[in-house]
PDB file of N, CA and C in Angstrom:
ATOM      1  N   UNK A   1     104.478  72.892  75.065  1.00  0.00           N
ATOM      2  CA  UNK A   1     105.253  72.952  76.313  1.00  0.00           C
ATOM      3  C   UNK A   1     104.801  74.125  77.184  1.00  0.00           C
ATOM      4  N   UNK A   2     104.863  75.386  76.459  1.00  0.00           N
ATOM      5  CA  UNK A   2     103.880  76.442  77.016  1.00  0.00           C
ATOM      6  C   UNK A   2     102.655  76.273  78.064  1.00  0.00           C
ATOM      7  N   UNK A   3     102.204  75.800  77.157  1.00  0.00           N
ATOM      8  CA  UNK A   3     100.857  75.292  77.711  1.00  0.00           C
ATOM      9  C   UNK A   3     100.748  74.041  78.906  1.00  0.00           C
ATOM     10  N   UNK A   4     101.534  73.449  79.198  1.00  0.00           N
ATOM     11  CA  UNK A   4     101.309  72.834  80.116  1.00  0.00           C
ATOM     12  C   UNK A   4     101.957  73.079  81.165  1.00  0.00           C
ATOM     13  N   UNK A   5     103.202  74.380  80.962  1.00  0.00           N
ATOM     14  CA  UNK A   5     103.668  74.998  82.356  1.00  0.00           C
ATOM     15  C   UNK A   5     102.223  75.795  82.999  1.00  0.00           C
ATOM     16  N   UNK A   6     101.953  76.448  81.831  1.00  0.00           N
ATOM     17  CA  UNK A   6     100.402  77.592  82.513  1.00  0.00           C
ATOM     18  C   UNK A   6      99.509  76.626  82.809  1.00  0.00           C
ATOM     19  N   UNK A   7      99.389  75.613  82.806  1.00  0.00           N
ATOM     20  CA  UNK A   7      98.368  75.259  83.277  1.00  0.00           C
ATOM     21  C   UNK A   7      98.506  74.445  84.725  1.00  0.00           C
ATOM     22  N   UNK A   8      99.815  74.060  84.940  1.00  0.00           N
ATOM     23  CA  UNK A   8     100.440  73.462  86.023  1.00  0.00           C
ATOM     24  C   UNK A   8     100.371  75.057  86.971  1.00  0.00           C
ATOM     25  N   UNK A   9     100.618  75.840  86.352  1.00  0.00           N
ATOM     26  CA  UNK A   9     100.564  76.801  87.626  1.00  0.00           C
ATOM     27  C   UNK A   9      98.954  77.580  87.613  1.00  0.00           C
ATOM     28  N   UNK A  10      98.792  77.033  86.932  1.00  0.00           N
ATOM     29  CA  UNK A  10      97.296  77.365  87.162  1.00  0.00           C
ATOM     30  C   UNK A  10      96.252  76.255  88.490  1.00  0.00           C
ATOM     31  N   UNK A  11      96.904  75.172  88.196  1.00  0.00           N
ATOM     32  CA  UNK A  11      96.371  74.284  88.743  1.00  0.00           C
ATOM     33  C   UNK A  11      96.834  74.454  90.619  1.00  0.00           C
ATOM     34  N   UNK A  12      98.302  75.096  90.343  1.00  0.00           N
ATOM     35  CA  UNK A  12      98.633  75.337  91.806  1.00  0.00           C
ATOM     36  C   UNK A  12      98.593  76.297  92.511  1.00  0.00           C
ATOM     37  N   UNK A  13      98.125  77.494  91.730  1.00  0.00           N
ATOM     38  CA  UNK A  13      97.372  78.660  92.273  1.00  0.00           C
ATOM     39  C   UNK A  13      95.396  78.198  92.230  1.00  0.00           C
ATOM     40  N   UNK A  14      94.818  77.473  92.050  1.00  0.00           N
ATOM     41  CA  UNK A  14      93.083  76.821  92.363  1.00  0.00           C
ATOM     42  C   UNK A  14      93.605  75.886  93.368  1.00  0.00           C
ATOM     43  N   UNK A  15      94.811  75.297  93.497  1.00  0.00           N
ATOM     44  CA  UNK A  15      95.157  74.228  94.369  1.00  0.00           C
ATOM     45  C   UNK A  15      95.240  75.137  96.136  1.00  0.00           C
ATOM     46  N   UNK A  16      95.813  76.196  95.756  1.00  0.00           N
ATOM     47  CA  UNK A  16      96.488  77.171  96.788  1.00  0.00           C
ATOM     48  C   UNK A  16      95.163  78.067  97.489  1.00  0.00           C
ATOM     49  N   UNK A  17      94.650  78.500  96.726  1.00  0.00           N
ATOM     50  CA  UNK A  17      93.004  79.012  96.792  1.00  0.00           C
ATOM     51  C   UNK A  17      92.185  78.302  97.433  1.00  0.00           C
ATOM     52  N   UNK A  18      92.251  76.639  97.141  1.00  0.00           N
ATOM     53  CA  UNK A  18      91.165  75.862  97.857  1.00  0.00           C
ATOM     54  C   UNK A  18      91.423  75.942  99.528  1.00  0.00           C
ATOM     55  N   UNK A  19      93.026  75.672  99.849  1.00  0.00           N
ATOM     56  CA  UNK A  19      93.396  75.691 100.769  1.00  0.00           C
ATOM     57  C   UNK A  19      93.098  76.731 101.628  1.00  0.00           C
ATOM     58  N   UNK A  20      93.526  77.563 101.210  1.00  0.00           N
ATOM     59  CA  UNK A  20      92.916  78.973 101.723  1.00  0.00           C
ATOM     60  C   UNK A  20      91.518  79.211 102.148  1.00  0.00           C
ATOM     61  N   UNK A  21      90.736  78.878 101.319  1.00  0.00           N
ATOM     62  CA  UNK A  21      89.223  78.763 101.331  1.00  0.00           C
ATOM     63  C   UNK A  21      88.888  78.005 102.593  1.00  0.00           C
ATOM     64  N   UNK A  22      89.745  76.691 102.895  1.00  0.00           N
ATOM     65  CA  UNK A  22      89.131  75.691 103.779  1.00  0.00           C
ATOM     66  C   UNK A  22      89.576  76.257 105.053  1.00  0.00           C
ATOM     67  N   UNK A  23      90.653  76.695 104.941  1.00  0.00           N
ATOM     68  CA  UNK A  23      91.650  77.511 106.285  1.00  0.00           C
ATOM     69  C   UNK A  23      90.118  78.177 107.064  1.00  0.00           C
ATOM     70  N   UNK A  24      89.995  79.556 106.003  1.00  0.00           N
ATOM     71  CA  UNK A  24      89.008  80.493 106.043  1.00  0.00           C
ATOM     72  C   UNK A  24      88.069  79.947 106.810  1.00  0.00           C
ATOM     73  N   UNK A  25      86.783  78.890 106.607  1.00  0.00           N
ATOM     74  CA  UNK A  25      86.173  78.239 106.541  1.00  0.00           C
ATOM     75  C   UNK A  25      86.233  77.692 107.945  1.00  0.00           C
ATOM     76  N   UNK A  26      87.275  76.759 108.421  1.00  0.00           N
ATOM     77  CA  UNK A  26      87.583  75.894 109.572  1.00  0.00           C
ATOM     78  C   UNK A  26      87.642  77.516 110.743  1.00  0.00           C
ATOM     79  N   UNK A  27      88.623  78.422 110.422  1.00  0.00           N
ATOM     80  CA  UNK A  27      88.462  79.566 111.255  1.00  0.00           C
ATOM     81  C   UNK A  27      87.224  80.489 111.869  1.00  0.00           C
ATOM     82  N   UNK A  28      86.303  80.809 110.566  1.00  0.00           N
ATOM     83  CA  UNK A  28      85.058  81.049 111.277  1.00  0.00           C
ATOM     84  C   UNK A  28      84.508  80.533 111.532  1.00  0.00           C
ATOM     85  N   UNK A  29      84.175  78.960 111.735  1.00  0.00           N
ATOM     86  CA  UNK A  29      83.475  77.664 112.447  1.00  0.00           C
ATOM     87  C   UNK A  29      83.801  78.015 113.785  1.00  0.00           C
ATOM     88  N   UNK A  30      85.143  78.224 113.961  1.00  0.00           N
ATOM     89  CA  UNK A  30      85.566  78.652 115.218  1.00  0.00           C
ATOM     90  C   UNK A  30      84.844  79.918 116.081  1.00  0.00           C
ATOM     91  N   UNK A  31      84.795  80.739 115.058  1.00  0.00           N
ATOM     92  CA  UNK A  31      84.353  81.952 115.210  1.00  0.00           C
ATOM     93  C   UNK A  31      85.392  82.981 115.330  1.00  0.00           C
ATOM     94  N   UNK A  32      86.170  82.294 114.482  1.00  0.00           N
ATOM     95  CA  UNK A  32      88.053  83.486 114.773  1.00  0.00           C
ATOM     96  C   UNK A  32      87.653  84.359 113.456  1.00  0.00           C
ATOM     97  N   UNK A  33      86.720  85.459 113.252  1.00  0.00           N
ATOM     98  CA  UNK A  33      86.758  86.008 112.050  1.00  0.00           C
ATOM     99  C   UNK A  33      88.102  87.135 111.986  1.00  0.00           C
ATOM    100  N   UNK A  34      89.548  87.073 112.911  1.00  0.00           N
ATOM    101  CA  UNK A  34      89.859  88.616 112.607  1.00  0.00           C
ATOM    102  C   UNK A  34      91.367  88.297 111.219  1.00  0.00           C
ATOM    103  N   UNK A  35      91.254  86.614 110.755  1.00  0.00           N
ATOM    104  CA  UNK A  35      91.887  86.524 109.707  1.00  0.00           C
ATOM    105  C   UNK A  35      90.851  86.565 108.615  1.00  0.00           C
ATOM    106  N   UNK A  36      90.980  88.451 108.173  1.00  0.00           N
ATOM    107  CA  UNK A  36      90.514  88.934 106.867  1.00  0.00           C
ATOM    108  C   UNK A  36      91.441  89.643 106.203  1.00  0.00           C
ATOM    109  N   UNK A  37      91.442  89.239 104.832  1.00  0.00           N
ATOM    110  CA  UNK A  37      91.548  90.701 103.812  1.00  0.00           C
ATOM    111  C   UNK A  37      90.730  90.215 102.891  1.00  0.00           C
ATOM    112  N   UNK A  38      89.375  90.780 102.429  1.00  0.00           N
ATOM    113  CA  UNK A  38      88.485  90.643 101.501  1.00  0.00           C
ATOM    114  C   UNK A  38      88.389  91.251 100.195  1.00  0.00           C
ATOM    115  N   UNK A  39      88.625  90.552  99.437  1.00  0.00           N
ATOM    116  CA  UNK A  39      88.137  90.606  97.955  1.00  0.00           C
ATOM    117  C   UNK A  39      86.650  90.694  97.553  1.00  0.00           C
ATOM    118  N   UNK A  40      86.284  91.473  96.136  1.00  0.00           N
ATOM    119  CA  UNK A  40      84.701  91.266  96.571  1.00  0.00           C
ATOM    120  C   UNK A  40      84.121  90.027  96.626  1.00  0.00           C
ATOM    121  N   UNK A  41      84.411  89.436  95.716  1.00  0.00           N
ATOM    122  CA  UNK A  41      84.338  87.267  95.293  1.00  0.00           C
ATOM    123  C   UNK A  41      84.183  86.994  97.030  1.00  0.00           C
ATOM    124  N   UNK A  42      85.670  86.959  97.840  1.00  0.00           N
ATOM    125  CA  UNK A  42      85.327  86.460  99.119  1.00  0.00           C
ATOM    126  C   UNK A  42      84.426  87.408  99.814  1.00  0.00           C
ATOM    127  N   UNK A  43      84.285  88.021  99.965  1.00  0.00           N
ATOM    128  CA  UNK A  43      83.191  89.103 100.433  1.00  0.00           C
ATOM    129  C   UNK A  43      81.493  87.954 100.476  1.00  0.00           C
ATOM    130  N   UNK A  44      81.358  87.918  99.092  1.00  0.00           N
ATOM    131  CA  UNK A  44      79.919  87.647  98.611  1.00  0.00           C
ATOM    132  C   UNK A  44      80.160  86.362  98.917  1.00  0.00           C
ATOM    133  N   UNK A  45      81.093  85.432  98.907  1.00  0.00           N
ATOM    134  CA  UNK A  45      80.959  84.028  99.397  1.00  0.00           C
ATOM    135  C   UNK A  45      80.696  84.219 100.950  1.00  0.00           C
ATOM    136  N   UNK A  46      81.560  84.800 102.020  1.00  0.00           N
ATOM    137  CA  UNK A  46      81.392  84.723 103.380  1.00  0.00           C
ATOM    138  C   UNK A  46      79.791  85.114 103.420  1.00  0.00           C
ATOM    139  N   UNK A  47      79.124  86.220 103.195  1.00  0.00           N
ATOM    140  CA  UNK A  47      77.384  86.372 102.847  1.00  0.00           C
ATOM    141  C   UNK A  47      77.325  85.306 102.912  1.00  0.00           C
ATOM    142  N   UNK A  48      77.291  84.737 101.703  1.00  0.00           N
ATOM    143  CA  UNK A  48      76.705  83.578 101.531  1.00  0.00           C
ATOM    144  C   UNK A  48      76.568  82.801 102.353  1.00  0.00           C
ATOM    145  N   UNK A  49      77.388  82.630 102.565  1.00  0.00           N
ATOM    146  CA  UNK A  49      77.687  81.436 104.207  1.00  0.00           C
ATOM    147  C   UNK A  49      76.428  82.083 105.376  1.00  0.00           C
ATOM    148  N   UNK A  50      77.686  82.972 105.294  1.00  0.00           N
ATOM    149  CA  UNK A  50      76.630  83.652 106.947  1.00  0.00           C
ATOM    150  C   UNK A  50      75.306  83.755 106.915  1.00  0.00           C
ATOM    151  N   UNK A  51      74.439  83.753 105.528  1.00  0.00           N
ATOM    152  CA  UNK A  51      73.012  83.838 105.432  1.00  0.00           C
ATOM    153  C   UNK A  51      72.528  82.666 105.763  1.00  0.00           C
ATOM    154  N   UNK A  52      72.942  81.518 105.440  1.00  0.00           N
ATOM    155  CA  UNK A  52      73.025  79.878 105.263  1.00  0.00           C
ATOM    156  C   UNK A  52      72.627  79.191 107.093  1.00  0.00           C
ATOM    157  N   UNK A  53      73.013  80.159 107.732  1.00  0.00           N
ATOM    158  CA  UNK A  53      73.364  79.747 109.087  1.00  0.00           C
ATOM    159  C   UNK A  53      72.486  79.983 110.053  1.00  0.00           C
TER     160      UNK A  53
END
């Protein structure tokens, strides 16, 4: 039973993250970069991107 509460909220915090990610994503397409607070993970993903381009 344990185990399938943690994993239900596991699933809705990667669920919550993706969203976020795509938000992120659709915003600097725009070119609206001033929704930041960076983590290093998002840090090295936005790089990523921005090198890509």
């Amino acid at each position: 039973m344990a185990d399938s509460i943690a994993q239900e909220r596991r699933q809705k915090r990667l669920a919550q993250q993706l969203r976020a990610n795509l938000v992120r994503r659709k915003q600097q397409a725009r070119g609206r970069d001033e929704v930041r607070e960076n983590t290093g993970h998002e840090k090295a993903e936005e790089l990523k991107h921005s090198s890509t381009e």
